[in-house]
C-alpha atoms as a PDB file:
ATOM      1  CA  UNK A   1      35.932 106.529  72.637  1.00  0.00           C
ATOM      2  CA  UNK A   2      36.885 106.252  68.865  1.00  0.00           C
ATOM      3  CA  UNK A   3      36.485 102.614  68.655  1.00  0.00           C
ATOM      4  CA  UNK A   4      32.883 102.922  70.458  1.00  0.00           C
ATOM      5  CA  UNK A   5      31.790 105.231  67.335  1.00  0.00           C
ATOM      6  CA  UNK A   6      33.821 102.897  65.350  1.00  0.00           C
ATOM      7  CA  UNK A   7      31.984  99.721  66.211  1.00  0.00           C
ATOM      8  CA  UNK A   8      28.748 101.959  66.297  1.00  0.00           C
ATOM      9  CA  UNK A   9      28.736 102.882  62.959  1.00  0.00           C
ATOM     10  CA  UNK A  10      29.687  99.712  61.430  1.00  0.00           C
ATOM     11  CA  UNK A  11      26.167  98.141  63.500  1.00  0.00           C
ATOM     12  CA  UNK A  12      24.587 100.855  61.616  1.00  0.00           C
ATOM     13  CA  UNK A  13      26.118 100.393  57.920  1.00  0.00           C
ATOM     14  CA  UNK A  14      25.209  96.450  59.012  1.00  0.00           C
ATOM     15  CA  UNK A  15      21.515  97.578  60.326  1.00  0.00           C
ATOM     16  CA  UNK A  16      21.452  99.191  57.064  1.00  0.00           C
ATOM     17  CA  UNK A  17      22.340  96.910  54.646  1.00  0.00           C
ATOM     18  CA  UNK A  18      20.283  93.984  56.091  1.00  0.00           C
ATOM     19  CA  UNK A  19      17.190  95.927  55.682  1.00  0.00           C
ATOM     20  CA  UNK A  20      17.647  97.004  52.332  1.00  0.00           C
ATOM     21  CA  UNK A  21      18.041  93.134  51.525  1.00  0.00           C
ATOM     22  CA  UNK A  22      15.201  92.665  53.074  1.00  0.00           C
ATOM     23  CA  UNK A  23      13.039  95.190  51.053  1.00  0.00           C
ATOM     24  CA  UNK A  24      14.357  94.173  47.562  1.00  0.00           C
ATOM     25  CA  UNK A  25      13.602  90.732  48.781  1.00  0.00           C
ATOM     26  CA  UNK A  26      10.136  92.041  49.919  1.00  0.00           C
ATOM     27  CA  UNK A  27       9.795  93.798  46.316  1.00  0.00           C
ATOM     28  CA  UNK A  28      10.790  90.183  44.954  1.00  0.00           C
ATOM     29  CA  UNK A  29       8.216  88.094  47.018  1.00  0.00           C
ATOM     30  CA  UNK A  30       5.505  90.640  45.756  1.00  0.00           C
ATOM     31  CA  UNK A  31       5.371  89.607  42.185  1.00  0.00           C
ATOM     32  CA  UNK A  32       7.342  90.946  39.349  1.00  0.00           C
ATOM     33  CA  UNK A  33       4.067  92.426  37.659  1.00  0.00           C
ATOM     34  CA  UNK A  34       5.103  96.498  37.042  1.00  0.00           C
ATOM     35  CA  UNK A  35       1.523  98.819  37.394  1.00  0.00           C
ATOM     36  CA  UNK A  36       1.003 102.016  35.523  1.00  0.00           C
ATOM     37  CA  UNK A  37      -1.525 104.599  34.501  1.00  0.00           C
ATOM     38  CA  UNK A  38      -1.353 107.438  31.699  1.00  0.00           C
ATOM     39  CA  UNK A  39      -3.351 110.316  30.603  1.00  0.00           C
ATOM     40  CA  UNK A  40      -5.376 108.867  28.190  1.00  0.00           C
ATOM     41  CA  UNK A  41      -6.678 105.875  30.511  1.00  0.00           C
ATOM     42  CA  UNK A  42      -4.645 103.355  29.525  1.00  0.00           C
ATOM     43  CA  UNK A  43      -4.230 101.173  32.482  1.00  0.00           C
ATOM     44  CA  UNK A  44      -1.107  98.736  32.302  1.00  0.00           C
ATOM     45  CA  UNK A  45       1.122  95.735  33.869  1.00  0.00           C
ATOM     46  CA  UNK A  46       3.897  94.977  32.437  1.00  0.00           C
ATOM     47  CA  UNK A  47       6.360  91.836  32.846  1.00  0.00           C
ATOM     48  CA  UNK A  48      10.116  91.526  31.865  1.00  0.00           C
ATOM     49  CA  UNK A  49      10.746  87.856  29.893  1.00  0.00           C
ATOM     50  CA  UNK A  50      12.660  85.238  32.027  1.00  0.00           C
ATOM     51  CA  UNK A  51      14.972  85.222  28.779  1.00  0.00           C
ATOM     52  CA  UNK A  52      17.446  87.946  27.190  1.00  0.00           C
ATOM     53  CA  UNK A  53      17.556  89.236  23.501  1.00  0.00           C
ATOM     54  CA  UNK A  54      21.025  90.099  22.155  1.00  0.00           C
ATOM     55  CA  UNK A  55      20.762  93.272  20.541  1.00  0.00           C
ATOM     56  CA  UNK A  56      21.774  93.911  16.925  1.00  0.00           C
ATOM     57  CA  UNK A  57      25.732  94.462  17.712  1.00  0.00           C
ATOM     58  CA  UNK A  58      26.224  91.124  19.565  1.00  0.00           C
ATOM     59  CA  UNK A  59      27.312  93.215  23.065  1.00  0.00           C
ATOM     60  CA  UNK A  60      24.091  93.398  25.536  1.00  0.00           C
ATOM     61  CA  UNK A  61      21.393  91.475  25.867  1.00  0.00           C
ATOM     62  CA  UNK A  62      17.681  92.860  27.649  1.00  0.00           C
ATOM     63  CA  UNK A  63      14.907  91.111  28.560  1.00  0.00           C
ATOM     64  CA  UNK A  64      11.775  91.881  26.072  1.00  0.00           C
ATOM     65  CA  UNK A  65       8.738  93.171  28.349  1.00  0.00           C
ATOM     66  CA  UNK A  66       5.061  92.054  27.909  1.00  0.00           C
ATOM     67  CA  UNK A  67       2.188  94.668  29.158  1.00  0.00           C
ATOM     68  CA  UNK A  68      -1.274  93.741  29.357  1.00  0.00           C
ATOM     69  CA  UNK A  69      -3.717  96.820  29.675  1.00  0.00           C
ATOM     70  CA  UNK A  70      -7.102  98.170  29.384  1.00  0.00           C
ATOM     71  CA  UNK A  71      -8.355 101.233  28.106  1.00  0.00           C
ATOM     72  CA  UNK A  72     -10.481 103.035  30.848  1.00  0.00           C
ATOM     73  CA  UNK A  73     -12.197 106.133  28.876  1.00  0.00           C
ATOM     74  CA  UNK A  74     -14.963 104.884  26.462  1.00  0.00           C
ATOM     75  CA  UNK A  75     -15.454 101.427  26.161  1.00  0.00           C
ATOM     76  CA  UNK A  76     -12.769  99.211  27.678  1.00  0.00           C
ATOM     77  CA  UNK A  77     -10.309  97.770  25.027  1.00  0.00           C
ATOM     78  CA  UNK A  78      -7.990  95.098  26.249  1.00  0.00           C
ATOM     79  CA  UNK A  79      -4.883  94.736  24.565  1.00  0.00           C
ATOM     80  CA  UNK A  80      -1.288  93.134  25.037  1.00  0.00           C
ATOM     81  CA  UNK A  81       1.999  93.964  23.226  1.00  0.00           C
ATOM     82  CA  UNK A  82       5.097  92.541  23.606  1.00  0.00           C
ATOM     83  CA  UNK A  83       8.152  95.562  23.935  1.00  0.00           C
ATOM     84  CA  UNK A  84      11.661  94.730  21.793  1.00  0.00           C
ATOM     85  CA  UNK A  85      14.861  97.058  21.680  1.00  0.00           C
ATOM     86  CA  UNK A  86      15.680  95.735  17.905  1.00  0.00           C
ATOM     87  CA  UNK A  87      12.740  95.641  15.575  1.00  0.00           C
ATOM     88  CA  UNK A  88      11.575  93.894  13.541  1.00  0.00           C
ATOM     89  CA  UNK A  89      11.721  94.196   9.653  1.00  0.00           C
ATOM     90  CA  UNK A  90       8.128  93.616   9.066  1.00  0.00           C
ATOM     91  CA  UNK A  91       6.049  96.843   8.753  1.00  0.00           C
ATOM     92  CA  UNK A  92       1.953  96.127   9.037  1.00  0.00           C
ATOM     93  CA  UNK A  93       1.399  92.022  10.587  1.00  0.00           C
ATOM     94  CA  UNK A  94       3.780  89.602  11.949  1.00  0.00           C
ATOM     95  CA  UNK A  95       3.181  85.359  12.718  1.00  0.00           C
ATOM     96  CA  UNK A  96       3.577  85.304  16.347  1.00  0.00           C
ATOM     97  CA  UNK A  97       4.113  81.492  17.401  1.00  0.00           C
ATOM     98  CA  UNK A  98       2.652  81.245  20.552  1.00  0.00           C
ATOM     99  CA  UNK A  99       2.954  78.321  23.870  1.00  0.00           C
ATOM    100  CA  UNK A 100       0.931  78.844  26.778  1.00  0.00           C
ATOM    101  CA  UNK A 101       2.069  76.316  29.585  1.00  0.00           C
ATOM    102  CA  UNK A 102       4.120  73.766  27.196  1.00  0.00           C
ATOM    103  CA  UNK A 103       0.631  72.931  25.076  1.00  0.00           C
ATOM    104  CA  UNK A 104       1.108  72.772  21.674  1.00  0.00           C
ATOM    105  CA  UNK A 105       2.333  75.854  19.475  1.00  0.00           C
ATOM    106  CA  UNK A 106       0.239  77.988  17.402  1.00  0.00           C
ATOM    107  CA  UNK A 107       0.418  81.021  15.148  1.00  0.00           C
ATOM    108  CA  UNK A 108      -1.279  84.207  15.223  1.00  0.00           C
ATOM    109  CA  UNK A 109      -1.085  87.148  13.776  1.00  0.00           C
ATOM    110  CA  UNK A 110       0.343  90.518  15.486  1.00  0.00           C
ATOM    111  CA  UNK A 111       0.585  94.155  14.488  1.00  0.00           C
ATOM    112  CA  UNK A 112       3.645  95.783  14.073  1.00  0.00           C
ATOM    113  CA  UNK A 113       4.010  99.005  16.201  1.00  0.00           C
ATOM    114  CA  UNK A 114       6.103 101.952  16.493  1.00  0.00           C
ATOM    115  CA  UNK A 115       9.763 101.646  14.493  1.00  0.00           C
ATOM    116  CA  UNK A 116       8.982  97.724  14.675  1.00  0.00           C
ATOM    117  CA  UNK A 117      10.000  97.474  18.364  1.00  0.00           C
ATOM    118  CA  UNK A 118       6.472  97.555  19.557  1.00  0.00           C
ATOM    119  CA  UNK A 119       4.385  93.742  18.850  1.00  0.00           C
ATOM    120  CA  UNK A 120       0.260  94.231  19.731  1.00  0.00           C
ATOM    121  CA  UNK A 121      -2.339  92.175  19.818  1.00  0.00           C
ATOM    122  CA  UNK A 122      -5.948  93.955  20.519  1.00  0.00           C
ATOM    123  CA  UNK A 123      -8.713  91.564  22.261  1.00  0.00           C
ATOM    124  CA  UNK A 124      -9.623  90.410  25.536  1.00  0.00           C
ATOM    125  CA  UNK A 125      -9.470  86.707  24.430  1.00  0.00           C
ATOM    126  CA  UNK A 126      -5.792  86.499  24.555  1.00  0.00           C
ATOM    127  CA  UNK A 127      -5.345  87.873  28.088  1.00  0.00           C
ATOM    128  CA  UNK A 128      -7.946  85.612  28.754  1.00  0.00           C
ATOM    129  CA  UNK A 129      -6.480  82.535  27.338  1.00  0.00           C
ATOM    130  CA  UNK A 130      -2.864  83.878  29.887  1.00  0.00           C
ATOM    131  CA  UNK A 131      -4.973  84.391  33.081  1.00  0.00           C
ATOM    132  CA  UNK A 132      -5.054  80.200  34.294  1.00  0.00           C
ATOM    133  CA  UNK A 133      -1.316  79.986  32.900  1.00  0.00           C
ATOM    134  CA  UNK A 134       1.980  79.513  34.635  1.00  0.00           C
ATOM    135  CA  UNK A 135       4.618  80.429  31.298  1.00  0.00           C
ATOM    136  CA  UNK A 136       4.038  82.067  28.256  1.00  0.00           C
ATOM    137  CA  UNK A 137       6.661  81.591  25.186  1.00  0.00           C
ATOM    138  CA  UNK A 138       6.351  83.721  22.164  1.00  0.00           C
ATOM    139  CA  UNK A 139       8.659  83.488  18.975  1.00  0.00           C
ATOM    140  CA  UNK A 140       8.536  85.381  15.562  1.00  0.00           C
ATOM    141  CA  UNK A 141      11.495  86.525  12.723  1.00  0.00           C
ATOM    142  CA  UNK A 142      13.038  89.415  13.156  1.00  0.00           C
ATOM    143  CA  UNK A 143      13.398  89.789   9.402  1.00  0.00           C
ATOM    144  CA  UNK A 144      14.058  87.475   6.372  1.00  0.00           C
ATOM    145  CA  UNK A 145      17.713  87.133   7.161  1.00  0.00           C
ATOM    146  CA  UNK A 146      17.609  87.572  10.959  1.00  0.00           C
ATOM    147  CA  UNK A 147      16.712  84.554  12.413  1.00  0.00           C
ATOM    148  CA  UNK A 148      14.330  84.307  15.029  1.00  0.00           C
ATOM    149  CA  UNK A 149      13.422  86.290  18.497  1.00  0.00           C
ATOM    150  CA  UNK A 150      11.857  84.485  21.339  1.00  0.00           C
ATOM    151  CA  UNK A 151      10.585  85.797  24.803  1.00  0.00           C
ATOM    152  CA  UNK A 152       9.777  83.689  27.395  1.00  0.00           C
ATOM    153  CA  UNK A 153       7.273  84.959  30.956  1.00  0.00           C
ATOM    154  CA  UNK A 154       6.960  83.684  34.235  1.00  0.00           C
ATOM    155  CA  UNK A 155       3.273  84.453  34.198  1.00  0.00           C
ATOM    156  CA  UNK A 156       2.949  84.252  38.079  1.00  0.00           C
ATOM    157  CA  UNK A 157       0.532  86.621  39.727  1.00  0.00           C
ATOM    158  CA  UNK A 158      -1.034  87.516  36.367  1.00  0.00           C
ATOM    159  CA  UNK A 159      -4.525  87.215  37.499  1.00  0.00           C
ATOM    160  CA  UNK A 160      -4.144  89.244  40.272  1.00  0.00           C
ATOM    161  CA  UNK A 161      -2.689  91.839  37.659  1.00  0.00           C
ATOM    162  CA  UNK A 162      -5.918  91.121  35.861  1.00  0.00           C
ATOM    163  CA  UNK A 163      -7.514  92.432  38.514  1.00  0.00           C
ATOM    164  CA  UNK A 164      -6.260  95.157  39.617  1.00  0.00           C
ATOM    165  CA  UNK A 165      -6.347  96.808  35.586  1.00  0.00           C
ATOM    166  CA  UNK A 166      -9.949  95.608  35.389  1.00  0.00           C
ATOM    167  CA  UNK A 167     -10.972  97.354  38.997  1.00  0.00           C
ATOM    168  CA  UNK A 168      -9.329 100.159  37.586  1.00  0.00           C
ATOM    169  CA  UNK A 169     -10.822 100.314  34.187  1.00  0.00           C
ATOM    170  CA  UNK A 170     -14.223  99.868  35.806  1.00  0.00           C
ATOM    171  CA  UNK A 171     -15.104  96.589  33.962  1.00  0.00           C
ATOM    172  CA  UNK A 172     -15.555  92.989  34.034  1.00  0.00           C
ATOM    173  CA  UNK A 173     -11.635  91.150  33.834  1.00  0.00           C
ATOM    174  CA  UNK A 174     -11.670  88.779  30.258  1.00  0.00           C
END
């Protein structure tokens, strides 16, 4: 009788573990794209980068996270910001090199957020520009003596994400 309960509850543990493969793999098949809402009407998605960032001691690495979003309340107000553990030295505007699908490079210019972790660009035309693209790569310096950072996206199911902010804003997507 023992080994009946046995053999039952190794099925189960089995049962069990093949479905939660099968979620996570579900979760993984559904896009990467990470949805959220505050209190002020911001409306977000947020991606991690494909790519990880050593932090300052040289131990861990993390993947830097891009959010698009829309402010809901008032006029919509599209912006995207790109979200770093270390910061960056800068304290006001930072040259953001940017490649969208392998085209050529080009520089723009970012604000500098909270503590310097925080890199924001404000406008619809930028999200725009990211909706028909497959990869993003950004790069900038971390400081005059820091070298450089780069974070690179997997920009799949980003104009679905488009969508689903703008549908909740209440407005046209860029």
């Amino acid at each position: 009788m023992s080994l009946f309960f046995e053999t039952g509850r190794a099925v189960a543990l089995a049962l069990i573990l093949a479905f939660t493969c099968d979620v996570a793999q579900a979760d993984a098949l559904a896009g990467e794209w990470r949805f959220g809402t505050d209190d002020n009407g911001l409306v977000t998605a947020s991606l991690h980068g494909t790519n990880k960032l050593i932090t300052g001691g040289g131990a861990l690495g993390y993947s830097p996270v891009l959010t698009i979003a829309c402010r809901a309340d008032g006029e919509p107000r599209w912006t995207e910001w790109l979200q770093l553990n270390d910061g960056v030295s800068a304290s006001r505007k930072i040259t953001m090199s940017v490649t969208v699908d392998r085209a050529g490079k080009f520089d723009e210019s970012w604000s500098v957020g909270s503590r310097g972790r925080m890199l924001v660009r404000d406008g619809a035309d930028g999200i725009k520009r990211l909706v028909p693209a497959s990869r993003l790569s950004l790069s900038w310096r971390f400081g005059l003596l820091s070298g450089r950072g780069r974070a690179d996206f997997d920009l799949a199911g980003l104009d679905e994400a488009v969508d689903k902010i703008a549908g909740t804003c209440r407005t046209d997507p860029p």
